[in-house]
C-alpha atoms as a PDB file:
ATOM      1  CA  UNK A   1      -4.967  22.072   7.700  1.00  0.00           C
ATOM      2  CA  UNK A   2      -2.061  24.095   8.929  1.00  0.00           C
ATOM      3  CA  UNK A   3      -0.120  21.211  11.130  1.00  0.00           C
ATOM      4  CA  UNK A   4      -0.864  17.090  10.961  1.00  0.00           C
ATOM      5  CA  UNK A   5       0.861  15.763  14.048  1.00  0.00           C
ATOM      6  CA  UNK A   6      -2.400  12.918  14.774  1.00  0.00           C
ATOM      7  CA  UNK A   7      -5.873  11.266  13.422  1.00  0.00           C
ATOM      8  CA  UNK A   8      -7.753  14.443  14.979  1.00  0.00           C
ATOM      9  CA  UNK A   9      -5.844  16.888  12.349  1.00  0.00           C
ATOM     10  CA  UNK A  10      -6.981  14.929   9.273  1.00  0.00           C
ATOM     11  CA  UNK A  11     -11.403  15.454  10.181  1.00  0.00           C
ATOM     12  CA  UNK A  12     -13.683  13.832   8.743  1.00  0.00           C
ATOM     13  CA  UNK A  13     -12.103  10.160   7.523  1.00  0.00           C
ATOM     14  CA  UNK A  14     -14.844   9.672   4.896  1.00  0.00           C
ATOM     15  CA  UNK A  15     -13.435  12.559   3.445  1.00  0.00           C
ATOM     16  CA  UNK A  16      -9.903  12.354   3.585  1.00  0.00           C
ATOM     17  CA  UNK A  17     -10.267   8.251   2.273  1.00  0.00           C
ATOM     18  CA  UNK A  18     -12.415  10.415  -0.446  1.00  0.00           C
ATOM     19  CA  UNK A  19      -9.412  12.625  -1.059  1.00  0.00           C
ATOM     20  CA  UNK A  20      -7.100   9.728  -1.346  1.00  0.00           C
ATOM     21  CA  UNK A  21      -9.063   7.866  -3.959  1.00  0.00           C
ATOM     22  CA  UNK A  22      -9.295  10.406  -5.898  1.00  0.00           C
ATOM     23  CA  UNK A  23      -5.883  11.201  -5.729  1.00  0.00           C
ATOM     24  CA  UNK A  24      -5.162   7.534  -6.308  1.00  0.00           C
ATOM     25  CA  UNK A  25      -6.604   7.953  -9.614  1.00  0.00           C
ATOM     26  CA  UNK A  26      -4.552  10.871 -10.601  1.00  0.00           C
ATOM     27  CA  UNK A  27      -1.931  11.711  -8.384  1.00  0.00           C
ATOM     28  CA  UNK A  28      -0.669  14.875 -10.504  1.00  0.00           C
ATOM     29  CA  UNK A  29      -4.330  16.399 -10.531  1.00  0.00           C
ATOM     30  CA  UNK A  30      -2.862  19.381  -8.060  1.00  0.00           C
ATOM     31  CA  UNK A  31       0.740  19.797  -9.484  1.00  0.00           C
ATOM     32  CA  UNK A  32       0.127  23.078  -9.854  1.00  0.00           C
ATOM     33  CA  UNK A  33      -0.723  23.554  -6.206  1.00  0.00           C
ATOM     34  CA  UNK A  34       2.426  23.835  -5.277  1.00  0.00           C
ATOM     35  CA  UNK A  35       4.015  25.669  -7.849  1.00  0.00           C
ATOM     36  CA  UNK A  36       7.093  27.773  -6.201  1.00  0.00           C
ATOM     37  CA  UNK A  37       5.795  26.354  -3.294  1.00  0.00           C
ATOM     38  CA  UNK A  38       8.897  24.464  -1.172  1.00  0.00           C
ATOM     39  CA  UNK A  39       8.708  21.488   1.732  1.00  0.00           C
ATOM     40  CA  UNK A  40      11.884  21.115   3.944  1.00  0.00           C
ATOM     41  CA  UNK A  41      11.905  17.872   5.350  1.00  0.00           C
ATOM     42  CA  UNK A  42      13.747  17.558   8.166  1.00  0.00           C
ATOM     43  CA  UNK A  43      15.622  14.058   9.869  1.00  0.00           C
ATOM     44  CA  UNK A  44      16.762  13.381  13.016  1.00  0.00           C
ATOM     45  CA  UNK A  45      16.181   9.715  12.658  1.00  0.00           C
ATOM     46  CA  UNK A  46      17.198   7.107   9.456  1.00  0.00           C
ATOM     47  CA  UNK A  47      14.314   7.192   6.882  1.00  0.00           C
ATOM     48  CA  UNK A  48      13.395   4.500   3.354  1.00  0.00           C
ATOM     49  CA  UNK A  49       9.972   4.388   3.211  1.00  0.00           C
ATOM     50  CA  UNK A  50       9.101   7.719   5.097  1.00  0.00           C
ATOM     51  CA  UNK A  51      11.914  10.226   2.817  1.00  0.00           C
ATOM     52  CA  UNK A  52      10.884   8.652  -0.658  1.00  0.00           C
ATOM     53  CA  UNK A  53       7.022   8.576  -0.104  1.00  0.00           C
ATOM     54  CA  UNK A  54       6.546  12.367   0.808  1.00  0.00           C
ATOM     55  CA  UNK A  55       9.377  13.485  -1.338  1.00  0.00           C
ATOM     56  CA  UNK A  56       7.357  11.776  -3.999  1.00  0.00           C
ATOM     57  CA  UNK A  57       4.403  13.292  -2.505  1.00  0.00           C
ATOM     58  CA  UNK A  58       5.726  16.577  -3.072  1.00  0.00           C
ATOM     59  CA  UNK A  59       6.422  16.305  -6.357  1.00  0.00           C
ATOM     60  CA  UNK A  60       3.220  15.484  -7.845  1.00  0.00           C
ATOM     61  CA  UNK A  61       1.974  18.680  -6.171  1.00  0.00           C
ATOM     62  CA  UNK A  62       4.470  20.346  -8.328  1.00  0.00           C
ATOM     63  CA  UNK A  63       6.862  21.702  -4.846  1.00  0.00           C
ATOM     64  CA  UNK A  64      10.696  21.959  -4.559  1.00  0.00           C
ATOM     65  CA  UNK A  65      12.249  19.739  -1.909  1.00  0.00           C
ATOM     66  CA  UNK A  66      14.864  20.655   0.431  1.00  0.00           C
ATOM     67  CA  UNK A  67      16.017  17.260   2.291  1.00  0.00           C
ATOM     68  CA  UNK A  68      18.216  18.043   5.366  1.00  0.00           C
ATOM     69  CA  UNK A  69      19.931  14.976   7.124  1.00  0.00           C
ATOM     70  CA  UNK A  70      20.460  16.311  10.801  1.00  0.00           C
ATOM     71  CA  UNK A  71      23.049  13.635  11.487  1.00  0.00           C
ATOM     72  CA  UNK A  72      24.815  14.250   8.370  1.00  0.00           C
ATOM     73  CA  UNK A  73      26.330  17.689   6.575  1.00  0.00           C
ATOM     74  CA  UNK A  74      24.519  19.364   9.486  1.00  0.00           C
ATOM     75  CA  UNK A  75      25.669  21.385  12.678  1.00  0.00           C
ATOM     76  CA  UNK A  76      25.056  18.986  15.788  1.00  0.00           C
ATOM     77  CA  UNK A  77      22.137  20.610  17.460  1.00  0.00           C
ATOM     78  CA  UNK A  78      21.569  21.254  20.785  1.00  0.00           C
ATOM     79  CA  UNK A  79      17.403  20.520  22.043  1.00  0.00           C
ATOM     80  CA  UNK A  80      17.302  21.730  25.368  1.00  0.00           C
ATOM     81  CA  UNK A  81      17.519  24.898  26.793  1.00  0.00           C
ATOM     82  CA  UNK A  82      19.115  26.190  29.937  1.00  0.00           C
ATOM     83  CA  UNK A  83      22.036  23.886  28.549  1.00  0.00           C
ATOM     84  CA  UNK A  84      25.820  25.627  28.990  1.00  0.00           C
ATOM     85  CA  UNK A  85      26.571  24.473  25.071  1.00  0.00           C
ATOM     86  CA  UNK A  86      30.476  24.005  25.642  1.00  0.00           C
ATOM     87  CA  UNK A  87      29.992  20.598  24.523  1.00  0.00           C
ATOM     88  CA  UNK A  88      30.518  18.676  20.957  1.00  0.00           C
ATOM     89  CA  UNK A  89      26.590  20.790  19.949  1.00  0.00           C
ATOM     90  CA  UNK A  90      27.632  24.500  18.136  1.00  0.00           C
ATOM     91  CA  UNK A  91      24.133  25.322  17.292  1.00  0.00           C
ATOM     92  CA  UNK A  92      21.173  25.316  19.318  1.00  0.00           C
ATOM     93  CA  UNK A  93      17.608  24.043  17.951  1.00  0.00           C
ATOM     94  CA  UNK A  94      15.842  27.269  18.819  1.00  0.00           C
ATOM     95  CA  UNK A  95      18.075  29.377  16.510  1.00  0.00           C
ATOM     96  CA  UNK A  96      18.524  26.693  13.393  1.00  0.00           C
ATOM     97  CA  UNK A  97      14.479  26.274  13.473  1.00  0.00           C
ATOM     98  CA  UNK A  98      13.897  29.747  12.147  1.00  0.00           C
ATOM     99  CA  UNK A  99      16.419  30.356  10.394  1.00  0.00           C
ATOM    100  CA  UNK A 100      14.987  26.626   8.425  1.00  0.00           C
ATOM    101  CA  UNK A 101      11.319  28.336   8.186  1.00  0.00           C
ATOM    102  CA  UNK A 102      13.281  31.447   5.922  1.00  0.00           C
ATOM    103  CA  UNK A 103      14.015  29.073   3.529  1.00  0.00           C
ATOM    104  CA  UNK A 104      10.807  26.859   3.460  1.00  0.00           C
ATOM    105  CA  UNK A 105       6.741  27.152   3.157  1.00  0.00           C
ATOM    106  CA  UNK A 106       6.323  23.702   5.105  1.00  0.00           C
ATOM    107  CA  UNK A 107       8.052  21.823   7.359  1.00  0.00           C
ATOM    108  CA  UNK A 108       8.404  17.882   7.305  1.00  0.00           C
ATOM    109  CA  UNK A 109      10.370  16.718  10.290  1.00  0.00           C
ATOM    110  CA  UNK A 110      11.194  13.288  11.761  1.00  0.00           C
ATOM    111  CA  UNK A 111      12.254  12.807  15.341  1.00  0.00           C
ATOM    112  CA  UNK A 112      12.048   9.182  17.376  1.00  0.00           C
ATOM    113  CA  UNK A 113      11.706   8.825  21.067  1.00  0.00           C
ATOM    114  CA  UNK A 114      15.171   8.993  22.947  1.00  0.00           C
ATOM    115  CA  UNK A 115      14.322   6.713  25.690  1.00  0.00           C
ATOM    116  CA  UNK A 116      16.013   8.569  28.011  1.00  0.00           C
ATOM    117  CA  UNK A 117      13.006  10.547  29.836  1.00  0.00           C
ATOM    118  CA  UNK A 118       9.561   9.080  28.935  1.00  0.00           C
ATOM    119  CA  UNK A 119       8.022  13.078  30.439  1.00  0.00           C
ATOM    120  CA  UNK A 120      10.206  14.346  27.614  1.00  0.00           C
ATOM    121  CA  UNK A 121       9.832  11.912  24.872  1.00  0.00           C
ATOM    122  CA  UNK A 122       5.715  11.825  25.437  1.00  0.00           C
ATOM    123  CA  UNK A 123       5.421  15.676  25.686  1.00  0.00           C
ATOM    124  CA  UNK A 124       6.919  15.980  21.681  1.00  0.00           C
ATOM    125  CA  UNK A 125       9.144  18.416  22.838  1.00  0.00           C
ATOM    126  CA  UNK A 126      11.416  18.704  19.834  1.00  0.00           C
ATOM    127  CA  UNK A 127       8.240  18.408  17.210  1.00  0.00           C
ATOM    128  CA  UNK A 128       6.630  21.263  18.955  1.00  0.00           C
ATOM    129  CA  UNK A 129       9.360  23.568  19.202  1.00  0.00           C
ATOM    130  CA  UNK A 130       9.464  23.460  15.052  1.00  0.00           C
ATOM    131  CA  UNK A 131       5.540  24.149  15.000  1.00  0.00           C
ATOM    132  CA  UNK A 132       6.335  27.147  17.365  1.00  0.00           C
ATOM    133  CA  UNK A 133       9.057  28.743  16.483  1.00  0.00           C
ATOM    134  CA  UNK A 134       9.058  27.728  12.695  1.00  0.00           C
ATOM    135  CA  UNK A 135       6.686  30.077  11.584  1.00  0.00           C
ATOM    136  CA  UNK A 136       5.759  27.422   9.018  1.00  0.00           C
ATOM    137  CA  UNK A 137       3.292  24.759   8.829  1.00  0.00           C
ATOM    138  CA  UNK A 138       4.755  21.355  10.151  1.00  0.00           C
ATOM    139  CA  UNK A 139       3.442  17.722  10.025  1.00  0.00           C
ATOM    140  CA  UNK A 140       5.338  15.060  11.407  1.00  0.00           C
ATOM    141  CA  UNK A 141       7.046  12.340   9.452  1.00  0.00           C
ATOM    142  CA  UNK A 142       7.087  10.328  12.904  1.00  0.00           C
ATOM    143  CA  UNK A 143       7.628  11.366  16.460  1.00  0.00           C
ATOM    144  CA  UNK A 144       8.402   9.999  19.671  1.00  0.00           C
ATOM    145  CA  UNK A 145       4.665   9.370  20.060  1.00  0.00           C
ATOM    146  CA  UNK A 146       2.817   9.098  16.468  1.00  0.00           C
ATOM    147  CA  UNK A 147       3.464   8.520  12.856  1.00  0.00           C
ATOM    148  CA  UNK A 148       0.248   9.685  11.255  1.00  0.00           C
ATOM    149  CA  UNK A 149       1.293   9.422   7.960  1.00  0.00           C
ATOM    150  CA  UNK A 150       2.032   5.651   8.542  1.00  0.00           C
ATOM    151  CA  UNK A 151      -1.250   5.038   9.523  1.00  0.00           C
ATOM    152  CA  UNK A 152      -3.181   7.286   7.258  1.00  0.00           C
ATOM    153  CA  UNK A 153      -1.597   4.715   4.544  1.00  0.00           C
ATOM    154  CA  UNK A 154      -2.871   1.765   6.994  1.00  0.00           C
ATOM    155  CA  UNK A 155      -5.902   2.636   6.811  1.00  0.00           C
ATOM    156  CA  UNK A 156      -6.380   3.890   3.125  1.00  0.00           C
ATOM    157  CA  UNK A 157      -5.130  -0.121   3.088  1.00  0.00           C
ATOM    158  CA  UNK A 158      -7.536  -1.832   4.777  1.00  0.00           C
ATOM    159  CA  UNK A 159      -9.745   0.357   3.267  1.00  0.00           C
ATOM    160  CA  UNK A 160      -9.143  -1.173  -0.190  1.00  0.00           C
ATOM    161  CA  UNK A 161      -8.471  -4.443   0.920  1.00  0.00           C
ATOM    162  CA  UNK A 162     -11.523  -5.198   3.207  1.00  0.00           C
ATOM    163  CA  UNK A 163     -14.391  -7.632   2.162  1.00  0.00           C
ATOM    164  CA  UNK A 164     -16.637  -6.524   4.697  1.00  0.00           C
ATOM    165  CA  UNK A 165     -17.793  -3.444   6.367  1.00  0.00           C
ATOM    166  CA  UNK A 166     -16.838  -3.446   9.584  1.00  0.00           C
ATOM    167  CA  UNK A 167     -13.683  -5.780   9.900  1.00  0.00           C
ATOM    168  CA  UNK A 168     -11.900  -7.021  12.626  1.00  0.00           C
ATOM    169  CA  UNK A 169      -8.410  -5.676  12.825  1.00  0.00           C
ATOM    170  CA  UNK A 170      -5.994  -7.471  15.117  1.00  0.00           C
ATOM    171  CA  UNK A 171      -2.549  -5.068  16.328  1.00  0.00           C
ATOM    172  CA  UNK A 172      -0.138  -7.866  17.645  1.00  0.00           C
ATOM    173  CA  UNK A 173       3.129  -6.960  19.540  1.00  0.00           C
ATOM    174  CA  UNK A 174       6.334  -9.628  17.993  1.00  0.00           C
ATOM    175  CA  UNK A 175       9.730 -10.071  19.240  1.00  0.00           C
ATOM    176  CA  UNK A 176      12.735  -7.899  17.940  1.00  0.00           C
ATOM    177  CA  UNK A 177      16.528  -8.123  19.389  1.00  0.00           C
ATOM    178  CA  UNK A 178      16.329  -4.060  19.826  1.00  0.00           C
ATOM    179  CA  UNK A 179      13.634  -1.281  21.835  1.00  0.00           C
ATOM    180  CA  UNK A 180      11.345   0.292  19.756  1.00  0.00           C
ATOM    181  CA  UNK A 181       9.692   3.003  19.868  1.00  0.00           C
ATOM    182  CA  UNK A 182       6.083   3.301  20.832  1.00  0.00           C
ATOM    183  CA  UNK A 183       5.071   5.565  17.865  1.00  0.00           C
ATOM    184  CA  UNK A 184       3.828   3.130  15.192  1.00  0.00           C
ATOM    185  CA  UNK A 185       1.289   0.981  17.271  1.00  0.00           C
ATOM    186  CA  UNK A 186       0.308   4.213  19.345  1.00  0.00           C
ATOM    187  CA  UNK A 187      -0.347   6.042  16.373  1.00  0.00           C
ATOM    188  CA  UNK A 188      -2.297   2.945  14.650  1.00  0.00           C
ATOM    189  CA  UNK A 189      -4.097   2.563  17.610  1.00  0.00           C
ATOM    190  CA  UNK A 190      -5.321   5.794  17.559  1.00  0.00           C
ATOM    191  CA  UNK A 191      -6.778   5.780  14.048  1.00  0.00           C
ATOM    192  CA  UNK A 192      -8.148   2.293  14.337  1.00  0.00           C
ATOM    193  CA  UNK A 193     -10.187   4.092  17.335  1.00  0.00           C
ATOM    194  CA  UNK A 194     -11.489   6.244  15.042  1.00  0.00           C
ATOM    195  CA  UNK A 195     -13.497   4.116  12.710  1.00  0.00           C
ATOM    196  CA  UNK A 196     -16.162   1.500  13.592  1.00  0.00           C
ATOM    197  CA  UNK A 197     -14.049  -1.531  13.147  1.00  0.00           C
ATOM    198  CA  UNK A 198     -13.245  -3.675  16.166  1.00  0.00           C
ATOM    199  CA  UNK A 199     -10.279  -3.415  16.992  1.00  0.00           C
ATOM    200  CA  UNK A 200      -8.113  -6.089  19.298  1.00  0.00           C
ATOM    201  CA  UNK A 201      -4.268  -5.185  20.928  1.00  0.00           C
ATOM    202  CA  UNK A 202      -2.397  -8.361  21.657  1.00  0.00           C
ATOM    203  CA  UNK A 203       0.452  -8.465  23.520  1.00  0.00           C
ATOM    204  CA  UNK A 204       2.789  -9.700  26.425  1.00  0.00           C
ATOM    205  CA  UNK A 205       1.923  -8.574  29.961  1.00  0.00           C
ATOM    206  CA  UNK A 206       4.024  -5.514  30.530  1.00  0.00           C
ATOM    207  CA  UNK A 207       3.592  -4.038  27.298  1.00  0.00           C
ATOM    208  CA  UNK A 208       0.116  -2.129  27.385  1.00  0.00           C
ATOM    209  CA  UNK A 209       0.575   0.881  25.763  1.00  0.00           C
ATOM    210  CA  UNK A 210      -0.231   4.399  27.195  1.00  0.00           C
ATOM    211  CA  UNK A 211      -4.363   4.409  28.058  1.00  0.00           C
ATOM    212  CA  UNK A 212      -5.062   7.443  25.986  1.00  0.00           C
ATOM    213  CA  UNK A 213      -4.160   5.508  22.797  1.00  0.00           C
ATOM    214  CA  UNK A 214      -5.096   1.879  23.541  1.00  0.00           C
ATOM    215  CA  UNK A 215      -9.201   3.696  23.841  1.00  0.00           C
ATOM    216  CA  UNK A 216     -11.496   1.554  23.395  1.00  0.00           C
ATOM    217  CA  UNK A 217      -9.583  -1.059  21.954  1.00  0.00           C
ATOM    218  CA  UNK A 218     -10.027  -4.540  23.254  1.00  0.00           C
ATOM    219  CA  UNK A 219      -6.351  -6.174  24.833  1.00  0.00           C
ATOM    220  CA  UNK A 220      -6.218  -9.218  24.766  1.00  0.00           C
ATOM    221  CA  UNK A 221      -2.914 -10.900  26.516  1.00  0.00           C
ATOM    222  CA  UNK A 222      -3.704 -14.654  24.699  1.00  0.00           C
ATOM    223  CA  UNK A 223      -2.391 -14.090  21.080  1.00  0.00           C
ATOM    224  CA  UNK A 224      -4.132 -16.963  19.583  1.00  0.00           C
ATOM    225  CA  UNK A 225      -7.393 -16.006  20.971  1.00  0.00           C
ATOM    226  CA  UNK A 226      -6.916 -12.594  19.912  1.00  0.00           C
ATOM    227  CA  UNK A 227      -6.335 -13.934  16.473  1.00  0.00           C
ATOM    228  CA  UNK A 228      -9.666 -15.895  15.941  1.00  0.00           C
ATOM    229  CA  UNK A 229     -11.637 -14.633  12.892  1.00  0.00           C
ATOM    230  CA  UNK A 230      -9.745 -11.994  12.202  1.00  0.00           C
ATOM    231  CA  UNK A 231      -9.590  -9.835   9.040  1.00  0.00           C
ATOM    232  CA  UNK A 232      -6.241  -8.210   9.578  1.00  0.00           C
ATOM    233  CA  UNK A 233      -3.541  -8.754  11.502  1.00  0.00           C
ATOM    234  CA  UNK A 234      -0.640  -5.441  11.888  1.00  0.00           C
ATOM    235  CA  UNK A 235       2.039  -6.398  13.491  1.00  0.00           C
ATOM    236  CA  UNK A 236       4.484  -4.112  15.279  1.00  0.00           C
ATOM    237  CA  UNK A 237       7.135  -4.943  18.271  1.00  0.00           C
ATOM    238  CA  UNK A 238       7.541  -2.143  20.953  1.00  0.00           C
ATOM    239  CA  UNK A 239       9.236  -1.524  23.873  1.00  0.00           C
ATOM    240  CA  UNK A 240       7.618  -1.590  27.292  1.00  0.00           C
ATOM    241  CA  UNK A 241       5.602   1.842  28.398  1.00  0.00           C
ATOM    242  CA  UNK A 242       4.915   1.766  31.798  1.00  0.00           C
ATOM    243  CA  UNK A 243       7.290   2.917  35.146  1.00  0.00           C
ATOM    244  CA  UNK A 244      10.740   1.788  35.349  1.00  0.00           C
ATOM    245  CA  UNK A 245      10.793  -0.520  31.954  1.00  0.00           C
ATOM    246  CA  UNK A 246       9.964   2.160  29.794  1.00  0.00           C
ATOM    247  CA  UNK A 247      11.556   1.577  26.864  1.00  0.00           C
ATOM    248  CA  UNK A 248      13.319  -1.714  28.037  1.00  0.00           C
ATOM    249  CA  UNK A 249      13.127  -5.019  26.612  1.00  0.00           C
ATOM    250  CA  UNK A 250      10.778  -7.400  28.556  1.00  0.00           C
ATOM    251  CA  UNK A 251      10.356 -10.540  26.493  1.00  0.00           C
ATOM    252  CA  UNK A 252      11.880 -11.657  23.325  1.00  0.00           C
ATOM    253  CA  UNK A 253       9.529 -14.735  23.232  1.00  0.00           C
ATOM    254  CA  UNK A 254       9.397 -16.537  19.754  1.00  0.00           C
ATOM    255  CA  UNK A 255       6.247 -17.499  20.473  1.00  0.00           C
ATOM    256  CA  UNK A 256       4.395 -14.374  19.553  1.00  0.00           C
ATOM    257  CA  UNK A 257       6.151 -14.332  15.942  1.00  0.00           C
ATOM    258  CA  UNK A 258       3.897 -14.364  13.465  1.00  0.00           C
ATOM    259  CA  UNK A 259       3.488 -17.485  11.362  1.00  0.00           C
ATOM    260  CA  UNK A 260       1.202 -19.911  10.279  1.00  0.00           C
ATOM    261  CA  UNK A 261      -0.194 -21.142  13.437  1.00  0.00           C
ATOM    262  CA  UNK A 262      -1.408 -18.045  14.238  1.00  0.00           C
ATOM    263  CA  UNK A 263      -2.995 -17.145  10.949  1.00  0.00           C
ATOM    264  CA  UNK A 264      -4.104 -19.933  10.578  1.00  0.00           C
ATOM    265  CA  UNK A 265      -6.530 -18.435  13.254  1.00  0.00           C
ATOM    266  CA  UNK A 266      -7.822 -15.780  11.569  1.00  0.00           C
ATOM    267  CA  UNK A 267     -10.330 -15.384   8.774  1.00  0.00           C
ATOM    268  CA  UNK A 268      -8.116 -15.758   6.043  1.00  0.00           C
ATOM    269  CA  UNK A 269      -6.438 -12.020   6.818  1.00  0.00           C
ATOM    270  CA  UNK A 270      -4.047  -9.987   5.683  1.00  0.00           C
ATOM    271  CA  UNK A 271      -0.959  -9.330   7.273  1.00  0.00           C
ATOM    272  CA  UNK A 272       0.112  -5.830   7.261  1.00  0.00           C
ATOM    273  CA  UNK A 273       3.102  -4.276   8.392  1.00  0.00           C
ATOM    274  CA  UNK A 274       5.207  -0.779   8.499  1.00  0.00           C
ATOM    275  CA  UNK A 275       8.063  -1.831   7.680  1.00  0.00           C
ATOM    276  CA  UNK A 276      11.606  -2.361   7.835  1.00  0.00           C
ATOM    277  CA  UNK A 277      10.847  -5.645   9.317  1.00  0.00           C
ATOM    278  CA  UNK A 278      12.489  -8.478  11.256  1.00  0.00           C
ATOM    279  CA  UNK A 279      11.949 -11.263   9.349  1.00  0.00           C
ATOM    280  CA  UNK A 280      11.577 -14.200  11.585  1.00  0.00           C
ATOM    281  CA  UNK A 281      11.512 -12.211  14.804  1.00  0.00           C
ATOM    282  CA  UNK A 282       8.847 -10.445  13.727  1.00  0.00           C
ATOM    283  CA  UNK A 283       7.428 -12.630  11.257  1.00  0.00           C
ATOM    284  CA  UNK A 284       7.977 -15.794   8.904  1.00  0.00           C
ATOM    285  CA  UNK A 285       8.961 -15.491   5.663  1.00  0.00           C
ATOM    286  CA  UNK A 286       6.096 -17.865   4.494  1.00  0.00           C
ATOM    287  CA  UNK A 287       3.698 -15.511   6.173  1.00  0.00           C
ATOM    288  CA  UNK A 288       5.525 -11.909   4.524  1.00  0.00           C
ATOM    289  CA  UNK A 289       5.695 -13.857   1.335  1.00  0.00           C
ATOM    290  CA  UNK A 290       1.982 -15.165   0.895  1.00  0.00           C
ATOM    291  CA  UNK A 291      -0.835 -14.091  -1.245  1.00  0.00           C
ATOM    292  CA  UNK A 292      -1.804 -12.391   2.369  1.00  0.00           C
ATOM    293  CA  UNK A 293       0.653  -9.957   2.749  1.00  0.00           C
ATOM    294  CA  UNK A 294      -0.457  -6.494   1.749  1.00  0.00           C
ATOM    295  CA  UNK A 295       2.549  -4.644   2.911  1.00  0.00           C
ATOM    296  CA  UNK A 296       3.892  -3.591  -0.382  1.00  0.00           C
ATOM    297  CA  UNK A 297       0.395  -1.967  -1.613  1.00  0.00           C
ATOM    298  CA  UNK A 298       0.499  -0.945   2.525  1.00  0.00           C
ATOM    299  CA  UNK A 299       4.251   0.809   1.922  1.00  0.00           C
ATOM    300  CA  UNK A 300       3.069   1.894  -1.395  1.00  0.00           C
ATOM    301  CA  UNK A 301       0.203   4.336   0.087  1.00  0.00           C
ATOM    302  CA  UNK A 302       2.426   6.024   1.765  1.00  0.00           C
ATOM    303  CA  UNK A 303       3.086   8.641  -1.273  1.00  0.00           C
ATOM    304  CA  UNK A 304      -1.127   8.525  -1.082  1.00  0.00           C
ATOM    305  CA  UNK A 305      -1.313   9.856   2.313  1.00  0.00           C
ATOM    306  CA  UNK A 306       1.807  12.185   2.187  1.00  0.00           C
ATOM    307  CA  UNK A 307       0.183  13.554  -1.213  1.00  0.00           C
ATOM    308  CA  UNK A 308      -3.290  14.169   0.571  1.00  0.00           C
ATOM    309  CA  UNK A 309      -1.413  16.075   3.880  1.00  0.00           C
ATOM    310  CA  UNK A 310       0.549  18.036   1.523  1.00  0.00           C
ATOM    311  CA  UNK A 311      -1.871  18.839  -0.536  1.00  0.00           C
ATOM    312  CA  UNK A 312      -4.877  20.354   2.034  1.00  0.00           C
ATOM    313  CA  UNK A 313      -1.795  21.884   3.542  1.00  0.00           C
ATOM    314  CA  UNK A 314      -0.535  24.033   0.489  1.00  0.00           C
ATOM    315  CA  UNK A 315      -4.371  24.805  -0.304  1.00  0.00           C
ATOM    316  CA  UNK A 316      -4.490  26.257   3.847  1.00  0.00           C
ATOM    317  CA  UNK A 317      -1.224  28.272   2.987  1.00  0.00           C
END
């Protein structure tokens, strides 16, 4: 696997959930696959869960870690060309990437939707300019559009945690006081899509997500219907897609935050969730603090999938 930007760069999911079994079992099995082997990981945007998980990752392959904080100890960097840089930006990204890939054999980076230009944010444009002019392999540690690695965990989770084959998975929008990206439920989306679970979006009108990762998924604008029998519920607030609201604010209804009214809906599921998270915005703390709540084993896949990317990476080097 040279780059992991989406669910179509992992294959076959039989076999990568095989891979991260195994791996589960012994996590330093391949420490010395990356022996003088280094990752560079790369942030434009803040990072807990994300910068300990694959750092971790790397280390039980046996790499060196180079951790660069773009907002702090770096030049500011300059993203778009055609740009007269006689502003506050010395360095421009199209000279700093290579000049990263010298010192590197793969590339982690991290890069949020601005919000300012939905053409620009959807397009990836500062992701793929590291997988082109890097010269390294890069996956993405979240981008305006995706965070595979997120949901490669989510789904080694349910995975574990399911009592029947096929289960129903619920992805419910919740309030927050601030826009968020579309990444996270895109990206969750898109991998739910790819198994034979059924799969249910709930959210506000005005927040359907972009078609090509809603799928096949049925949306369902009635949260409490959308809830009934179901497995697992993910929960994830995002700001609005579509035309003029794109990432804008639409509704900060208390309604749709999680509690036990609406799981008391469901099958007796699990709530799962990416976290940071709003508690009471997003959901209750009797619901985040039940026997239910899966998202510390969730958060704590997260060096799984990181070690499996990492790993089928080093071996493609």
């Amino acid at each position: 696997m040279k780059n992991f930007t989406c669910v179509q760069d992992i294959g076959s999911l039989k076999v990568a959930l095989d891979e991260a079994f195994e791996i589960k079992k012994d996590r330093f099995k391949y420490v010395e696959l990356g022996k003088n082997k280094t990752l560079m990981m790369i942030f434009f945007n803040s990072s807990l869960r994300t910068r300990l998980s694959t750092q971790k990752a790397a280390m039980n392959l046996g790499m060196n870690v180079i951790v660069l904080d773009i907002n702090q100890g770096a030049w500011k960097l300059e993203t778009e060309r055609g740009v007269i840089m006689d502003g506050d930006k010395p360095e421009h990204l199209l000279e700093a990437i290579p000049v990263m890939g010298c010192y590197c054999d793969i590339i982690g980076v991290r890069s949020f939707a601005q919000f300012e230009n939905r053409d620009y944010d959807y397009e990836e444009v500062v992701l793929n300019q590291f997988i082109k002019y890097s010269g390294r392999p890069v996956f993405s540690m979240e981008a305006a559009t995706r965070h595979p690695l997120q949901s490669f965990a989510d789904l080694i989770t349910i995975e574990e945690y399911k009592k029947t084959k096929l289960p129903k998975v619920v992805m419910s929008w919740a309030p927050h006081p601030r826009p968020l990206p579309q990444a996270v439920p895109n990206s969750f989306a898109e991998w739910m899509n790819a198994t034979d679970y059924e799969f249910v979006i709930t959210h506000p009108e005005g927040y359907e997500l972009a078609p090509e990762f809603v799928g096949n998924a049925r949306v369902e604008y009635d949260q409490m219907k959308a809830f009934e029998g179901a497995d697992f519920i993910y929960a994830k607030n995002w700001a609005a897609y579509s035309g003029d609201n794109y990432g804008k604010i639409l509704s900060k209804d208390r309604e749709w935050t999680i509690g036990d009214r609406q799981m008391g809906m469901t099958n007796n599921a699990y709530f799962m969730h990416c976290l940071p998270v709003r508690r009471n915005m997003i959901v209750t703390d009797d619901v985040i603090e039940s026997s239910q709540s899966i998202v510390i084993p969730e958060a704590a896949n997260r060096e799984i999938s990181a070690t499996v990317v990492l790993k089928r990476m080093l071996q493609a080097l």
